[in-house]
C-alpha atoms as a PDB file:
ATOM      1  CA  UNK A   1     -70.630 -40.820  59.287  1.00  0.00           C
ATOM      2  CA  UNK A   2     -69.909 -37.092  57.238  1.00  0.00           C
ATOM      3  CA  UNK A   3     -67.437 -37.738  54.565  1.00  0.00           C
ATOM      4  CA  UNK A   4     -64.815 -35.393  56.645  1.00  0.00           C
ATOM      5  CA  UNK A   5     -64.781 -37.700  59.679  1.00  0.00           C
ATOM      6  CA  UNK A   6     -64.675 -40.919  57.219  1.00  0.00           C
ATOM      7  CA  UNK A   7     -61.397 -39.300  55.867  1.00  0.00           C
ATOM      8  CA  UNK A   8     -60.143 -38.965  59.135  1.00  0.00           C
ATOM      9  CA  UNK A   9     -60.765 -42.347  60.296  1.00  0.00           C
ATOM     10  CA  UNK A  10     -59.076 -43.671  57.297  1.00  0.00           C
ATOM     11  CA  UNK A  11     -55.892 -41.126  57.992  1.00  0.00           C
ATOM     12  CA  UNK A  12     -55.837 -42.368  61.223  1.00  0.00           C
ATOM     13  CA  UNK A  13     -55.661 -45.678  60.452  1.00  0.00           C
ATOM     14  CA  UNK A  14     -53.324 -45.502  58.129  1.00  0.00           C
ATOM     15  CA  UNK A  15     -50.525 -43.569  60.270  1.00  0.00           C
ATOM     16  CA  UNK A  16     -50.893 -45.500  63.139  1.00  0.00           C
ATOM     17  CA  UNK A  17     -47.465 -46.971  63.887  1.00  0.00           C
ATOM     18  CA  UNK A  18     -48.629 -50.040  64.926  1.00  0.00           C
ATOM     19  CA  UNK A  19     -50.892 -50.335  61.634  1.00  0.00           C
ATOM     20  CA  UNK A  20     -49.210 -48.605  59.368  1.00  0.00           C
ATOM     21  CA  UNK A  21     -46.454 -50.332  57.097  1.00  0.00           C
ATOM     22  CA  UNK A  22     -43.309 -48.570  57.016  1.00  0.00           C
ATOM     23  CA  UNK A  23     -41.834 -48.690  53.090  1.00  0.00           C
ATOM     24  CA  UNK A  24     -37.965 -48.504  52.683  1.00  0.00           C
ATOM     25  CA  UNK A  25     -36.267 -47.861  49.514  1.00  0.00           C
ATOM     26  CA  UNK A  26     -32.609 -49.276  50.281  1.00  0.00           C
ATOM     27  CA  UNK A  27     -29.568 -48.197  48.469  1.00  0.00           C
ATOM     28  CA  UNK A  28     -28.936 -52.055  47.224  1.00  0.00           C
ATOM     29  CA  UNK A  29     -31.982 -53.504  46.183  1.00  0.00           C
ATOM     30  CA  UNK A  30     -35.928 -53.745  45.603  1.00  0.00           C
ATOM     31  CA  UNK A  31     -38.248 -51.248  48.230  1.00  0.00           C
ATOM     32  CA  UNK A  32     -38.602 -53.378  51.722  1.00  0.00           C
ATOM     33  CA  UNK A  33     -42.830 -53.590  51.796  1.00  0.00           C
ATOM     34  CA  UNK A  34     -42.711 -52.534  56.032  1.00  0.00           C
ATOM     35  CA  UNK A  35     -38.656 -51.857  57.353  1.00  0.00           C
ATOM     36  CA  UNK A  36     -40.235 -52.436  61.152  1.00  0.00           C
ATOM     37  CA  UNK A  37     -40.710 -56.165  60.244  1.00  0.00           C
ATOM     38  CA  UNK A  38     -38.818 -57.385  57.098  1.00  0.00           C
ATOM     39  CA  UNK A  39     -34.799 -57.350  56.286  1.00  0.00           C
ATOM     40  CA  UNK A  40     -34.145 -56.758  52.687  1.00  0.00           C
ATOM     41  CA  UNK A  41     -32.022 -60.336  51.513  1.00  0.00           C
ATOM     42  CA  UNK A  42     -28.382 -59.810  50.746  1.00  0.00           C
ATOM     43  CA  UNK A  43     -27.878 -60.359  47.017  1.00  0.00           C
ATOM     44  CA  UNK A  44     -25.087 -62.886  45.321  1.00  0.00           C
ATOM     45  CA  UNK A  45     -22.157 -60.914  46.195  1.00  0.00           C
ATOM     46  CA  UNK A  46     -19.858 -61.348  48.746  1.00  0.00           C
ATOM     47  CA  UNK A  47     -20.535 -57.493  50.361  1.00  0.00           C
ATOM     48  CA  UNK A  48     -23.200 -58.270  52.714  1.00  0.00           C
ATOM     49  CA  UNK A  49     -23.947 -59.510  55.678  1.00  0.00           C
ATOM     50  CA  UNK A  50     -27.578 -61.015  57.737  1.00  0.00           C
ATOM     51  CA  UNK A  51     -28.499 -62.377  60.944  1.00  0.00           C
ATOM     52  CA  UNK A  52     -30.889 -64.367  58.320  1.00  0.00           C
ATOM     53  CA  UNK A  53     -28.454 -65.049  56.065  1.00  0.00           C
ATOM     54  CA  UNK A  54     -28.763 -68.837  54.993  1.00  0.00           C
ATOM     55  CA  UNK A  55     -25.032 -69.036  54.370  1.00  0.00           C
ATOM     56  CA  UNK A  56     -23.284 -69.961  57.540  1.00  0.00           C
ATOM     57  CA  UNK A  57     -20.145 -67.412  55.879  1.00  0.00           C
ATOM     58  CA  UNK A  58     -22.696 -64.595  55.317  1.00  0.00           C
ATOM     59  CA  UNK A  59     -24.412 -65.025  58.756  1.00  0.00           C
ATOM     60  CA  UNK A  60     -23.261 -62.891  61.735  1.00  0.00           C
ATOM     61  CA  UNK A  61     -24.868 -63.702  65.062  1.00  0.00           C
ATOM     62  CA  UNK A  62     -25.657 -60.579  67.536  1.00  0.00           C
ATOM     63  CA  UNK A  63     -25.300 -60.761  71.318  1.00  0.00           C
ATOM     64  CA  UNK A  64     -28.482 -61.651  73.212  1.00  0.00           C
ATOM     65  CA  UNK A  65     -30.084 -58.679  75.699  1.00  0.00           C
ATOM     66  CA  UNK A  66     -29.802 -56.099  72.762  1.00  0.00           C
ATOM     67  CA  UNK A  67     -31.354 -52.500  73.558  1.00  0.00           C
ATOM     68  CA  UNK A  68     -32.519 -50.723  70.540  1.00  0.00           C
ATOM     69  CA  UNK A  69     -31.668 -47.190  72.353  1.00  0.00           C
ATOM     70  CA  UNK A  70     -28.067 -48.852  73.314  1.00  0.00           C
ATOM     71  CA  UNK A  71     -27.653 -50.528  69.773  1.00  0.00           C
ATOM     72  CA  UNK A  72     -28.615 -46.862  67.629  1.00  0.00           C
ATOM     73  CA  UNK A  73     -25.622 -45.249  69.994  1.00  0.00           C
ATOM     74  CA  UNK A  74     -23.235 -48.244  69.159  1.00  0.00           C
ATOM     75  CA  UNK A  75     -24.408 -47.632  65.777  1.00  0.00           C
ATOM     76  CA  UNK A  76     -23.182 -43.644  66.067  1.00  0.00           C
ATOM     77  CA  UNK A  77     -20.208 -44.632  67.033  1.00  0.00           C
ATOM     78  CA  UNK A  78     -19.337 -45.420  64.152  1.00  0.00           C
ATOM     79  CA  UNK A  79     -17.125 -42.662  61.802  1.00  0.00           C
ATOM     80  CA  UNK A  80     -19.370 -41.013  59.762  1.00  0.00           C
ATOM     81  CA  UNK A  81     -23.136 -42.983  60.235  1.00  0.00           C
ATOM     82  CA  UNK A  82     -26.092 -41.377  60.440  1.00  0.00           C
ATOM     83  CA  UNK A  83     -29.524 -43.108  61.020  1.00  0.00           C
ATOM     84  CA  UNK A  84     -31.465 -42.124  57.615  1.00  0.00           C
ATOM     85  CA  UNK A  85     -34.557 -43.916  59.280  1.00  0.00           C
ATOM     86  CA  UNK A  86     -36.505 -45.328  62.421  1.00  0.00           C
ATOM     87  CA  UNK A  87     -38.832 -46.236  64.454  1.00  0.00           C
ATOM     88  CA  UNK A  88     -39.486 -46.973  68.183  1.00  0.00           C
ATOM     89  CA  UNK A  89     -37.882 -50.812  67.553  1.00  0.00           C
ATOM     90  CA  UNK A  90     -36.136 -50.413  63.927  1.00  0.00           C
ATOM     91  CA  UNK A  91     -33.185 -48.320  62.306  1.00  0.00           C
ATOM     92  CA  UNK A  92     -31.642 -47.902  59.318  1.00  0.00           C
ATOM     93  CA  UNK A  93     -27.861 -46.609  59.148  1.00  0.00           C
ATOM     94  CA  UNK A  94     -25.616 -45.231  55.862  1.00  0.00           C
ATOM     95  CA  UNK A  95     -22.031 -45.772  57.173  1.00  0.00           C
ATOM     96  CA  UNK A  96     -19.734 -43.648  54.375  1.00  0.00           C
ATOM     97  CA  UNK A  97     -16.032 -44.860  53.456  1.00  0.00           C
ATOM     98  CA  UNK A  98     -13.442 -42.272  54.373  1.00  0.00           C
ATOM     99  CA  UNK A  99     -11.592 -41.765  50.750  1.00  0.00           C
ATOM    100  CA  UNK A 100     -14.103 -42.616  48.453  1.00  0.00           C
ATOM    101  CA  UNK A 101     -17.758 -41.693  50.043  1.00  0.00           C
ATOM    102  CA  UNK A 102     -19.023 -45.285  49.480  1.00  0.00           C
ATOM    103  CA  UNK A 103     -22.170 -46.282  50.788  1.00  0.00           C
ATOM    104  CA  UNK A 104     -22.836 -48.730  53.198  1.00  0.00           C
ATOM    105  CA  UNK A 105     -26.432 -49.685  54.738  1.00  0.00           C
ATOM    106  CA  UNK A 106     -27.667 -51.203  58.179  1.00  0.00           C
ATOM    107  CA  UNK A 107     -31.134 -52.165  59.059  1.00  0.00           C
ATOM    108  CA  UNK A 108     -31.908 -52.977  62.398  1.00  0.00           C
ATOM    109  CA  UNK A 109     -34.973 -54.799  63.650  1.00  0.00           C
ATOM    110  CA  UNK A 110     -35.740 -55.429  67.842  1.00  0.00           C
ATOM    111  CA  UNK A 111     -37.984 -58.319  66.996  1.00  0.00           C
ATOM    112  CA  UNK A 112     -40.881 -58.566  69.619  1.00  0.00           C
ATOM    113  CA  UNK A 113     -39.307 -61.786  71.217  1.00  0.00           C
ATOM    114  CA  UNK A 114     -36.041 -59.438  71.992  1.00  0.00           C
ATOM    115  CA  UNK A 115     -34.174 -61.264  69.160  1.00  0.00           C
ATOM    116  CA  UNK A 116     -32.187 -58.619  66.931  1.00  0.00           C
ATOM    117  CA  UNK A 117     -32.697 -59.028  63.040  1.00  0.00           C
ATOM    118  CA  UNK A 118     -29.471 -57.289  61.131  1.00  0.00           C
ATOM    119  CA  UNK A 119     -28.179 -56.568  57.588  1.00  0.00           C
ATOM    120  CA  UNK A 120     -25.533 -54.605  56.702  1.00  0.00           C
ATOM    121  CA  UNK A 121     -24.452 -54.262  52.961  1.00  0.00           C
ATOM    122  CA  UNK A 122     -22.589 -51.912  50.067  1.00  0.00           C
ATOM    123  CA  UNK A 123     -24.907 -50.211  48.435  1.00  0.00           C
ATOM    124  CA  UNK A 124     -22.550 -50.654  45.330  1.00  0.00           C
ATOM    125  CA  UNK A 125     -19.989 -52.638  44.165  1.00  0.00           C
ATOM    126  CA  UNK A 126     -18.994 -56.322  44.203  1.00  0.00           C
ATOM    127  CA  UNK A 127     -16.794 -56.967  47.704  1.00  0.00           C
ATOM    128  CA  UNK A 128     -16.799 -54.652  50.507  1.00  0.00           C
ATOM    129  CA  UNK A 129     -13.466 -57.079  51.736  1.00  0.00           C
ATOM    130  CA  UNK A 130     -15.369 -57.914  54.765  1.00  0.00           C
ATOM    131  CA  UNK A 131     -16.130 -54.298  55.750  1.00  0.00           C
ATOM    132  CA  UNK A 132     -19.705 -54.492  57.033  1.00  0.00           C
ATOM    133  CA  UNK A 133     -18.993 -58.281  58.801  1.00  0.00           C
ATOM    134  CA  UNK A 134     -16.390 -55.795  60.602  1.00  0.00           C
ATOM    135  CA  UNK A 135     -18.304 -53.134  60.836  1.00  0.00           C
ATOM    136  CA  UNK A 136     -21.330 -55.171  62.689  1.00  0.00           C
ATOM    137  CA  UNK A 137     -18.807 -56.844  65.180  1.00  0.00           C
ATOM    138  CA  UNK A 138     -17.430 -53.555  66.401  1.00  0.00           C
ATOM    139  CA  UNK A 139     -20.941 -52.571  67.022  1.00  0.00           C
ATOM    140  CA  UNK A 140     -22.100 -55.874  68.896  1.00  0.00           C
ATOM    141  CA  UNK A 141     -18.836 -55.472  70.906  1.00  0.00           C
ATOM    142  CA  UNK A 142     -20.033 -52.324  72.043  1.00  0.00           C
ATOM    143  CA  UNK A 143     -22.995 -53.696  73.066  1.00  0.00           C
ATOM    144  CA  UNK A 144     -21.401 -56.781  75.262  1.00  0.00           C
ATOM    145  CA  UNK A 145     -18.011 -55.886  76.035  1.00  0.00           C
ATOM    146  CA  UNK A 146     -16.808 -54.411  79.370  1.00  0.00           C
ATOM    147  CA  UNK A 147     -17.532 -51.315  78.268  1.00  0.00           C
ATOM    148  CA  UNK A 148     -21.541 -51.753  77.214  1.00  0.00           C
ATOM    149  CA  UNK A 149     -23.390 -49.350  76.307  1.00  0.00           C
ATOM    150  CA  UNK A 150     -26.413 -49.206  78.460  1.00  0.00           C
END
């Protein structure tokens, strides 16, 4: 094998989506090693919440039958979001406060046995006062109320 073709075997490989990790550097914490497959924990304060949070008051519990495609809209639906990254079954979200331009982040994993992993945190500050528990309820509603999102 040339080295030219070597090179591109090893580019190849490495931007394969299904090989290839996907790094995240999130607003509130250490980089996430692949954001397709791992949530980054919440940290000790009370403005975060996880679908693998081991805190039954920190835990929030999606609806089953989630669509990524469906869950990225309910996620737009929000005032001022934007999805800052992606993949075919992963987003992240910033959702930004109204007066002050704080920060908020949601990452979204479609695990491969349809289960939906969440997080949704401040990217500053102590207490959000239950913003982002809000937040991801208005979203899931979306997503299994009358009027789902399909």
């Amino acid at each position: 094998m040339t080295a030219p073709s070597l090179a591109a075997l090893i580019l190849m490989t490495l931007t394969h989506a299904a090989t290839a990790a996907t790094a995240w550097q999130s607003c509130s914490g250490p980089p996430v090693a692949d954001a397709a497959r791992e949530l980054l924990p919440c940290r000790d304060r009370p403005n975060c919440v996880s679908t693998e949070h081991p805190a039954a008051d920190r835990r929030i519990t999606p609806p089953p039958g989630i669509a990524i495609d469906a869950l990225r809209q309910a996620a737009l639906a929000e005032p001022r979001s934007q999805i800052v990254a992606e993949g075919p079954h992963w987003f992240i979200a910033h959702f930004r406060s109204r007066w002050f331009g704080f920060v908020d982040e949601a990452h979204f994993i479609l695990r491969p046995d349809g289960q939906l992993a969440a997080r949704s945190g401040a990217c500053s500050g102590y207490s959000d006062f239950g913003v982002n528990r809000a937040r991801l309820e208005r979203i899931f509603t979306r997503l299994s109320g009358p009027n789902r999102l399909e």
